[in-house]
Structure formats: structure tokens, C-alpha cells
Protein backbone atom coordinates (compact mmCIF):
# COMPACT_ATOMS: atom_id res chain seq x y z
CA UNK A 1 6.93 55.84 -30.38
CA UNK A 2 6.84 52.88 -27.86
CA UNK A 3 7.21 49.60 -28.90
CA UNK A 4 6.76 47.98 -25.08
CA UNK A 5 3.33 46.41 -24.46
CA UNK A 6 1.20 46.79 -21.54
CA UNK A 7 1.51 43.32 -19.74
CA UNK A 8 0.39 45.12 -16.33
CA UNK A 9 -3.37 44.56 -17.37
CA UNK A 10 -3.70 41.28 -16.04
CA UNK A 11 -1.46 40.10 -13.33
CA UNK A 12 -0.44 35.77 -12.35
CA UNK A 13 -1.77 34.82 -9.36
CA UNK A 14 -0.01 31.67 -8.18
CA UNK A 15 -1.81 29.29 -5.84
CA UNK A 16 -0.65 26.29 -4.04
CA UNK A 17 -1.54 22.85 -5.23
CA UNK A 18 -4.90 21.26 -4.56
CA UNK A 19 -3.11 18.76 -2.36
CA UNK A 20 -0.51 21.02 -1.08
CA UNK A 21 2.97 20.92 -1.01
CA UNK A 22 4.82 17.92 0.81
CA UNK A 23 8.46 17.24 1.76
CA UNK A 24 10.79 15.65 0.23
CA UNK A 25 11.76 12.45 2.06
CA UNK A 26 15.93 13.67 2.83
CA UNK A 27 16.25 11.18 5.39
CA UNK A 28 15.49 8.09 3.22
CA UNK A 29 12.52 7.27 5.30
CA UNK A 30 10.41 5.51 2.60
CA UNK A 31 13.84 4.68 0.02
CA UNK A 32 12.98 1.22 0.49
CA UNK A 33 8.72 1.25 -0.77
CA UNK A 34 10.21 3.99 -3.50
CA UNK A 35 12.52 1.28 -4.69
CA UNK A 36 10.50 -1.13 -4.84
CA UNK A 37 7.68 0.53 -6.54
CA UNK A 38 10.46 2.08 -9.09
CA UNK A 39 11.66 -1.87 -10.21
CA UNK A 40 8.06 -2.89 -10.40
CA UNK A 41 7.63 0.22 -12.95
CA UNK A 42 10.34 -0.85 -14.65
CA UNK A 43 9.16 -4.64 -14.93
CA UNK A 44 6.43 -3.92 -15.80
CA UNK A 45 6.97 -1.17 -19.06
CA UNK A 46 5.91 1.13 -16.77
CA UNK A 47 2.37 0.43 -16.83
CA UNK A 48 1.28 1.94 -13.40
CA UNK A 49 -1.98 -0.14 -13.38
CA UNK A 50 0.07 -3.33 -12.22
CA UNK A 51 2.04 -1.89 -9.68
CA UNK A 52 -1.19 -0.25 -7.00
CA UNK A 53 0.08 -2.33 -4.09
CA UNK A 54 3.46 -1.00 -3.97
CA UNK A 55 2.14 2.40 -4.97
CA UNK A 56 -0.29 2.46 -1.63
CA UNK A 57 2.68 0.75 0.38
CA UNK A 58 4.16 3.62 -1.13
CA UNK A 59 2.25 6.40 0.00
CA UNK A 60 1.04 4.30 3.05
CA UNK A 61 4.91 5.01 4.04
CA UNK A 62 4.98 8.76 3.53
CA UNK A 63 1.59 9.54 5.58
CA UNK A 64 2.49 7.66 8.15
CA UNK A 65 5.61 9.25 8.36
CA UNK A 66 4.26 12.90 7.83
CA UNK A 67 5.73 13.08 4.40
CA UNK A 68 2.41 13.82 3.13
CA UNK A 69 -1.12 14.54 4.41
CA UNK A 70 -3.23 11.84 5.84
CA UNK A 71 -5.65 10.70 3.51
CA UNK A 72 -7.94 7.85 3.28
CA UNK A 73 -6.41 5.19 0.95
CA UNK A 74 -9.96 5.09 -0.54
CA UNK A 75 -10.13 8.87 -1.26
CA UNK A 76 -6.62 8.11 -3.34
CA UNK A 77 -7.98 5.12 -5.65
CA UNK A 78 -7.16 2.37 -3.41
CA UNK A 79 -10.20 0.94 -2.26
CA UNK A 80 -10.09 -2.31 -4.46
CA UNK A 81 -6.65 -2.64 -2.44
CA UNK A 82 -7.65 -2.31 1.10
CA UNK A 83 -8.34 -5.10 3.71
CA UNK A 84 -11.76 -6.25 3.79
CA UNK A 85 -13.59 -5.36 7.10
CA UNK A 86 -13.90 -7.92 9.34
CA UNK A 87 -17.25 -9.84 9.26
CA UNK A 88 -19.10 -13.14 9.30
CA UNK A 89 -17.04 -15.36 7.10
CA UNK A 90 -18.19 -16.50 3.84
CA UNK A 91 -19.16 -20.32 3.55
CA UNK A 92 -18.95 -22.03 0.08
CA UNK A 93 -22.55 -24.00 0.49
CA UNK A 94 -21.80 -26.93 -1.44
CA UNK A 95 -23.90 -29.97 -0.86
């Protein structure tokens, strides 16, 4: 009698991630934004929520230096961060 199960029934079909796979940054090309975001982490109790700018300066860094895809900052939750388009300027109408 055969005590081995049959684990040939269904088979794991890996897939890449939704994002896909990036490099690692060996030549220290974005160190200095990683660093920075890192001590405002660690300032901060690690609450991510009050360290977005360096996060986007952050990834700003690695898509601009191929380390990632390009993606619109707005598609990755920085659109509260980005510059305002230029425009008529706002007056304060005070009499």
C-alpha cells in the first residue's frame, strides 16, 4: 500500500508581479533619496503617511533613472504632492 499522495492534480503557476520586476539600484544611484526617506521613517515611528515627499523624491529618483517603470506620480498616490499646473494666479479679494 502507498502512502504518497497525488500532488500532480493541480500544478503552481507562477506569474510575475502586477508591476513587474525592477532592479536593484547596485550602483547607489538613488542611496541618497533612500536615506533620506529611511531617517524620516525612523523619525517619524515609521508612520509612512508623513514621509510622501521623500517617498515620491524617492521613486521620482528610480524612474528617472530606469530603476523602475515610468509611471505617473498620480497613478502611484501622489497627486496631493505634485506641482500645481500653471494658471491665472489666485488673488485674495479683500476690500
Amino acid at each position: 500500500m502507498s502512502t504518497a499522495m497525488n500532488f500532480g492534480s493541480k500544478s503552481f503557476k507562477p506569474r510575475p508581479p502586477d508591476k513587474g520586476a525592477f532592479p536593484l539600484d547596485h550602483f547607489g544611484e538613488c542611496k541618497a533619496f533612500k536615506e533620506k526617506f529611511m531617517i524620516c521613517l525612523r523619525e517619524n515611528s515609521f508612520d509612512n503617511s508623513k514621509c510622501r515627499l521623500q517617498s515620491k523624491d524617492y521613486l521620482e529618483c528610480r524612474m528617472d533613472n530606469q530603476l523602475m517603470a515610468k509611471e505617473p506620480l498620480e497613478k502611484l498616490g501622489f497627486r496631493d504632492l505634485m506641482d500645481p499646473l500653471p494658471g491665472p494666479a489666485k488673488t485674495d479679494c479683500k476690500p
